[in-house]
N, C-alpha and C. Protein backbone atom coordinates (compact mmCIF):
# COMPACT_ATOMS: atom_id res chain seq x y z
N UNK A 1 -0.40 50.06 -96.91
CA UNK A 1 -0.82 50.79 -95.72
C UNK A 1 0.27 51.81 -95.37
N UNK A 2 -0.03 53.06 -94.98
CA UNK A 2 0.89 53.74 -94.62
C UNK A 2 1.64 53.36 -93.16
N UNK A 3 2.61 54.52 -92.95
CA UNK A 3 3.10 54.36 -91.85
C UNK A 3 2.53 55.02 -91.03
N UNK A 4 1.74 56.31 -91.02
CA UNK A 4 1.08 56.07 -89.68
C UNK A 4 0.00 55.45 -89.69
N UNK A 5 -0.70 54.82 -90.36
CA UNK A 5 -1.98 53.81 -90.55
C UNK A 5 -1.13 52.39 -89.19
N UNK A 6 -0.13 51.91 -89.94
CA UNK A 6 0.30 51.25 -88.94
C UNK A 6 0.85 51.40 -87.82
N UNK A 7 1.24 52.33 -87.34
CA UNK A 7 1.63 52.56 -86.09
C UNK A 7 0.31 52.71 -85.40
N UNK A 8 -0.41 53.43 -85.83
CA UNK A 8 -1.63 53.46 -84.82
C UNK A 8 -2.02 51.96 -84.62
N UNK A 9 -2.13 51.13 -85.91
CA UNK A 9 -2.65 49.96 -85.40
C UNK A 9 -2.07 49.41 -84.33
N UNK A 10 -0.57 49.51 -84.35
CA UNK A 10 0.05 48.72 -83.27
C UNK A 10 -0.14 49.66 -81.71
N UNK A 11 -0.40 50.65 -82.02
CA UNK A 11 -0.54 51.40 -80.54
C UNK A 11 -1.93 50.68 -80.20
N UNK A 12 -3.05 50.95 -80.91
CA UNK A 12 -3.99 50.26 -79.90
C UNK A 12 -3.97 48.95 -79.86
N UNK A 13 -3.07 48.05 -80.41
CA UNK A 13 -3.15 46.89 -79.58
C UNK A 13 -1.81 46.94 -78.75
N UNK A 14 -0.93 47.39 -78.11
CA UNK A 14 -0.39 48.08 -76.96
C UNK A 14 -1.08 47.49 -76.00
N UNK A 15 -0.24 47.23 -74.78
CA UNK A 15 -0.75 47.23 -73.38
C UNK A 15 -0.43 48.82 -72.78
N UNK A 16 -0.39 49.16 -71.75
CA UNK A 16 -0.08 50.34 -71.34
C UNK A 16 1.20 49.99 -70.71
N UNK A 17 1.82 49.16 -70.33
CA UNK A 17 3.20 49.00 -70.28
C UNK A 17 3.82 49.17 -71.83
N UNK A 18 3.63 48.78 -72.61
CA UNK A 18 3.80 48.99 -73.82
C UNK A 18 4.35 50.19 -74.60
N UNK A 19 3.27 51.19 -74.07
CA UNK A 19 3.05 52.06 -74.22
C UNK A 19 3.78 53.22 -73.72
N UNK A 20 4.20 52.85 -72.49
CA UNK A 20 5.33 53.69 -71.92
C UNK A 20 6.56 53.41 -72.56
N UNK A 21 6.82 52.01 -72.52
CA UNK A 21 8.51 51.62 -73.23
C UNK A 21 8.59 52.53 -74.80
N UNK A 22 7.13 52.51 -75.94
CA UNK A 22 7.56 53.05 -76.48
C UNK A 22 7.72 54.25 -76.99
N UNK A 23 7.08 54.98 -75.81
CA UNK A 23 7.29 56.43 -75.36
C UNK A 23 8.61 56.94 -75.04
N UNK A 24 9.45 55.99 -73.95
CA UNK A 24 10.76 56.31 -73.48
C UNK A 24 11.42 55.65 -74.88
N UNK A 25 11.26 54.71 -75.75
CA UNK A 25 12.13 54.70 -77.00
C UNK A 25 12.04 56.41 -77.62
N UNK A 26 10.61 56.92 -77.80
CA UNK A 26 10.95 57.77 -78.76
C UNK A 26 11.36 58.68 -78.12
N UNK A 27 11.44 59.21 -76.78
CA UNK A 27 11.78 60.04 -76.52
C UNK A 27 13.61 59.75 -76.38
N UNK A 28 14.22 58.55 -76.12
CA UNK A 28 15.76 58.63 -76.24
C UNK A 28 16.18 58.63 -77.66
N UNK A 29 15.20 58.69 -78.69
CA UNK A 29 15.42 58.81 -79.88
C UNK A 29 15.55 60.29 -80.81
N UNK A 30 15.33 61.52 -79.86
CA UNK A 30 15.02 62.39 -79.71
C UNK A 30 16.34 63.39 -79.55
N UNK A 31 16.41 64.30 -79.96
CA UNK A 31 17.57 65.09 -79.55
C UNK A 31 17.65 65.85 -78.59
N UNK A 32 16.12 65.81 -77.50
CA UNK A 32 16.02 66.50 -76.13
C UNK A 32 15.51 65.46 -75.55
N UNK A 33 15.54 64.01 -74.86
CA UNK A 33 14.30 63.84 -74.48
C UNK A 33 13.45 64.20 -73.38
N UNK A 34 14.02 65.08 -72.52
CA UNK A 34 13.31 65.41 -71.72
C UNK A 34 12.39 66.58 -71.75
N UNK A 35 12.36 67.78 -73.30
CA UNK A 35 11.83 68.36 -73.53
C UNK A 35 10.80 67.56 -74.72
N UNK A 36 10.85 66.16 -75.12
CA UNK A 36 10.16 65.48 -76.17
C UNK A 36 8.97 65.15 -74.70
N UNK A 37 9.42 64.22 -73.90
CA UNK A 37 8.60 63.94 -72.51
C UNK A 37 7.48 64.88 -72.25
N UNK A 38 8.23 66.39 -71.62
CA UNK A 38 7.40 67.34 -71.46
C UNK A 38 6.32 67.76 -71.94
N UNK A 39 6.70 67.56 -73.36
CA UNK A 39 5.84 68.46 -74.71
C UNK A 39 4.42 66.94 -74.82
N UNK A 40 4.97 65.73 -74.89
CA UNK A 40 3.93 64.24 -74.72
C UNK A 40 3.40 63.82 -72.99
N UNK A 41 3.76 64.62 -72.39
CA UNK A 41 2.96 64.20 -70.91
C UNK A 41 1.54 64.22 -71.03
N UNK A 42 1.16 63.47 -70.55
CA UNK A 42 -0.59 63.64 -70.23
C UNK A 42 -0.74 64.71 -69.52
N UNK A 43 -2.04 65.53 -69.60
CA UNK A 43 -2.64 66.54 -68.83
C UNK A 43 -3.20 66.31 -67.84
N UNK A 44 -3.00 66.58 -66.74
CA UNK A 44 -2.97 66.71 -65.29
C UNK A 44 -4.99 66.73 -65.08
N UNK A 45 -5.07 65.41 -65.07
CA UNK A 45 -6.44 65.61 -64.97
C UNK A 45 -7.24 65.50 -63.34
N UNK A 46 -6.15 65.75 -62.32
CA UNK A 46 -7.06 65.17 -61.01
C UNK A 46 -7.33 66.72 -60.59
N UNK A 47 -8.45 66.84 -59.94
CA UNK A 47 -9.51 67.62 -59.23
C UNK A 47 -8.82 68.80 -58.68
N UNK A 48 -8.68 69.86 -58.51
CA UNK A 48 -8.31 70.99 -58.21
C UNK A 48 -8.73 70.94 -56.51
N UNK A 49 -7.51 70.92 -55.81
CA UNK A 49 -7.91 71.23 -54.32
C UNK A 49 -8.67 72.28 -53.58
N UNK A 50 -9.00 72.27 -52.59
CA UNK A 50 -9.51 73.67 -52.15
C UNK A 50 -8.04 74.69 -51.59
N UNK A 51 -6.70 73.76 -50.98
CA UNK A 51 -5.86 74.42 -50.67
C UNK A 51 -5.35 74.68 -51.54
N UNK A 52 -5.47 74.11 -52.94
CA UNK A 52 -4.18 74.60 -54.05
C UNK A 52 -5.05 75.86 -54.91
N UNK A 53 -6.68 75.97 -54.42
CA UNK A 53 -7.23 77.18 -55.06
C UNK A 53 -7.16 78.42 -54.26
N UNK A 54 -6.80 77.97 -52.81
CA UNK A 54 -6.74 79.10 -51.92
C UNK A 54 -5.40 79.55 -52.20
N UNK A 55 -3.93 78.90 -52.57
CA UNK A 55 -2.83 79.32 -52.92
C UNK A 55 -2.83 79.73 -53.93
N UNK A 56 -3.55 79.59 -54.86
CA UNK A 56 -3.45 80.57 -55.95
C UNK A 56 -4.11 81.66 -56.17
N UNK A 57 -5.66 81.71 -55.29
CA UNK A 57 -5.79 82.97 -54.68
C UNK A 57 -4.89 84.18 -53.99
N UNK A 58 -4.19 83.30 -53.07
CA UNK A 58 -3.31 84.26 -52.47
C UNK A 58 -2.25 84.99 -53.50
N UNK A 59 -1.43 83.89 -54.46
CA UNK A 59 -0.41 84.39 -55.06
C UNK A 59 -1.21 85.88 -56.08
N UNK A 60 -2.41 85.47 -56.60
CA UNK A 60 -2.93 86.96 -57.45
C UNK A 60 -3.65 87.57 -56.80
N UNK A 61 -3.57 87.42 -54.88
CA UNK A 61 -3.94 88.67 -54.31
C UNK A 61 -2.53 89.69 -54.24
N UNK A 62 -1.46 88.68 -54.12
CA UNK A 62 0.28 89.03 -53.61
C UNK A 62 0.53 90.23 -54.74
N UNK A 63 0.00 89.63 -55.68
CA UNK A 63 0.70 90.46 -57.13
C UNK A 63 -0.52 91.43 -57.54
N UNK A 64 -1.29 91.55 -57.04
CA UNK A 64 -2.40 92.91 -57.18
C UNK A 64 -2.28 93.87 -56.12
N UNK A 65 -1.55 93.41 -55.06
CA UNK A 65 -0.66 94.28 -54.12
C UNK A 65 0.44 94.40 -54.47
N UNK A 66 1.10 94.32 -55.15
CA UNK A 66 2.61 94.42 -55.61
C UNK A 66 3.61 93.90 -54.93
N UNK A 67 3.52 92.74 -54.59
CA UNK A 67 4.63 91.95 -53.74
C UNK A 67 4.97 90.99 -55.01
N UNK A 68 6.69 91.35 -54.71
CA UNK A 68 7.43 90.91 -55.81
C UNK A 68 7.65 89.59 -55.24
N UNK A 69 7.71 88.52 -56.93
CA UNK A 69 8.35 87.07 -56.49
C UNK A 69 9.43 87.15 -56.00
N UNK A 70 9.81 85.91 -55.18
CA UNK A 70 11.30 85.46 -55.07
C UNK A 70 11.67 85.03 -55.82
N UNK A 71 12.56 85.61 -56.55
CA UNK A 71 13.91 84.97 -57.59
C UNK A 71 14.02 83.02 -56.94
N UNK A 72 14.18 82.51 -58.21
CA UNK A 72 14.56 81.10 -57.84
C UNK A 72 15.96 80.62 -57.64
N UNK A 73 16.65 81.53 -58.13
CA UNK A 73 18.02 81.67 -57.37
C UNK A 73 18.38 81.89 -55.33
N UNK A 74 17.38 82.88 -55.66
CA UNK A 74 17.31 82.79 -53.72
C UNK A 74 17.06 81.65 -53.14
N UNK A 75 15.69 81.17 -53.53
CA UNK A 75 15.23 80.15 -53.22
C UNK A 75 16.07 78.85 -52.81
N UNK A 76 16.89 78.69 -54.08
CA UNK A 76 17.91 77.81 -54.13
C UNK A 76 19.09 77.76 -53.11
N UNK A 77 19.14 78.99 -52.98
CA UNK A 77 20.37 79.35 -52.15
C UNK A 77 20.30 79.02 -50.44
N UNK A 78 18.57 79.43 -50.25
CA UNK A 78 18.27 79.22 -48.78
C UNK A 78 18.35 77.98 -48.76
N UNK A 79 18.27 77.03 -49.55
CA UNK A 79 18.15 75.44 -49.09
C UNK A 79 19.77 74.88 -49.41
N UNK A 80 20.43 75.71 -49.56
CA UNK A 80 22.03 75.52 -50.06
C UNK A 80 22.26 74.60 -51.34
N UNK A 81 21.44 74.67 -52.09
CA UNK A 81 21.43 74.69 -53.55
C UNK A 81 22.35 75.25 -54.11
N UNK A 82 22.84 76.16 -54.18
CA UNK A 82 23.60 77.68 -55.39
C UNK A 82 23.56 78.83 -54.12
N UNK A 83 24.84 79.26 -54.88
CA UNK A 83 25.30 80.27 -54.18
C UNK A 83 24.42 81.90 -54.53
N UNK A 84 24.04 82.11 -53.56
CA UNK A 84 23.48 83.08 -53.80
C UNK A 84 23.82 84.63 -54.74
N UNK A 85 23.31 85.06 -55.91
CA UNK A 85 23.18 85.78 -56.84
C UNK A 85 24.75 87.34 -55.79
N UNK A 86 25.30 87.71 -56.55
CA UNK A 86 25.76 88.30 -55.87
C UNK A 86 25.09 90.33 -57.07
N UNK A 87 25.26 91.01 -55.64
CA UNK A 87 23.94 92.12 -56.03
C UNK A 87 24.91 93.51 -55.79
């Protein structure tokens, strides 16, 4: 049997605790794991709000008027994060 023949076998008999531990194995096994994480997250499957469709309305009304983003450096800075970008 190959090796991924068997790994799958053992994933579906996995619990879903299981399943996470050996997710966080492969990902500390990894030479990023927090970009291994990222790239294996599940897709965001819950329901689209009406306020998070009206905010994203707004943001591509903002930018079809030409209102520039805030730098995330500013951002940072107003909450005293990082010192603000010097200009």
């Amino acid at each position: 049997m190959s090796a991924k023949a068997q790994l799958h076998l053992a994933v579906e008999s996995m619990t879903e605790e299981d399943a996470v531990a050996a997710l966080q194995a492969l990902a500390e096994a990894s030479d990023d794991p927090v970009a291994w994480m990222l790239d294996h997250a599940p897709v965001d499957d819950e329901p689209e709000t009406d306020e998070e469709r009206q905010a994203v309305a707004e943001y591509h009304a903002d930018r079809e008027r030409g209102v520039k983003s805030i730098p995330l450096e500013d951002v940072l800075a107003e909450f005293g994060l990082r010192k603000r970008a010097e200009t």
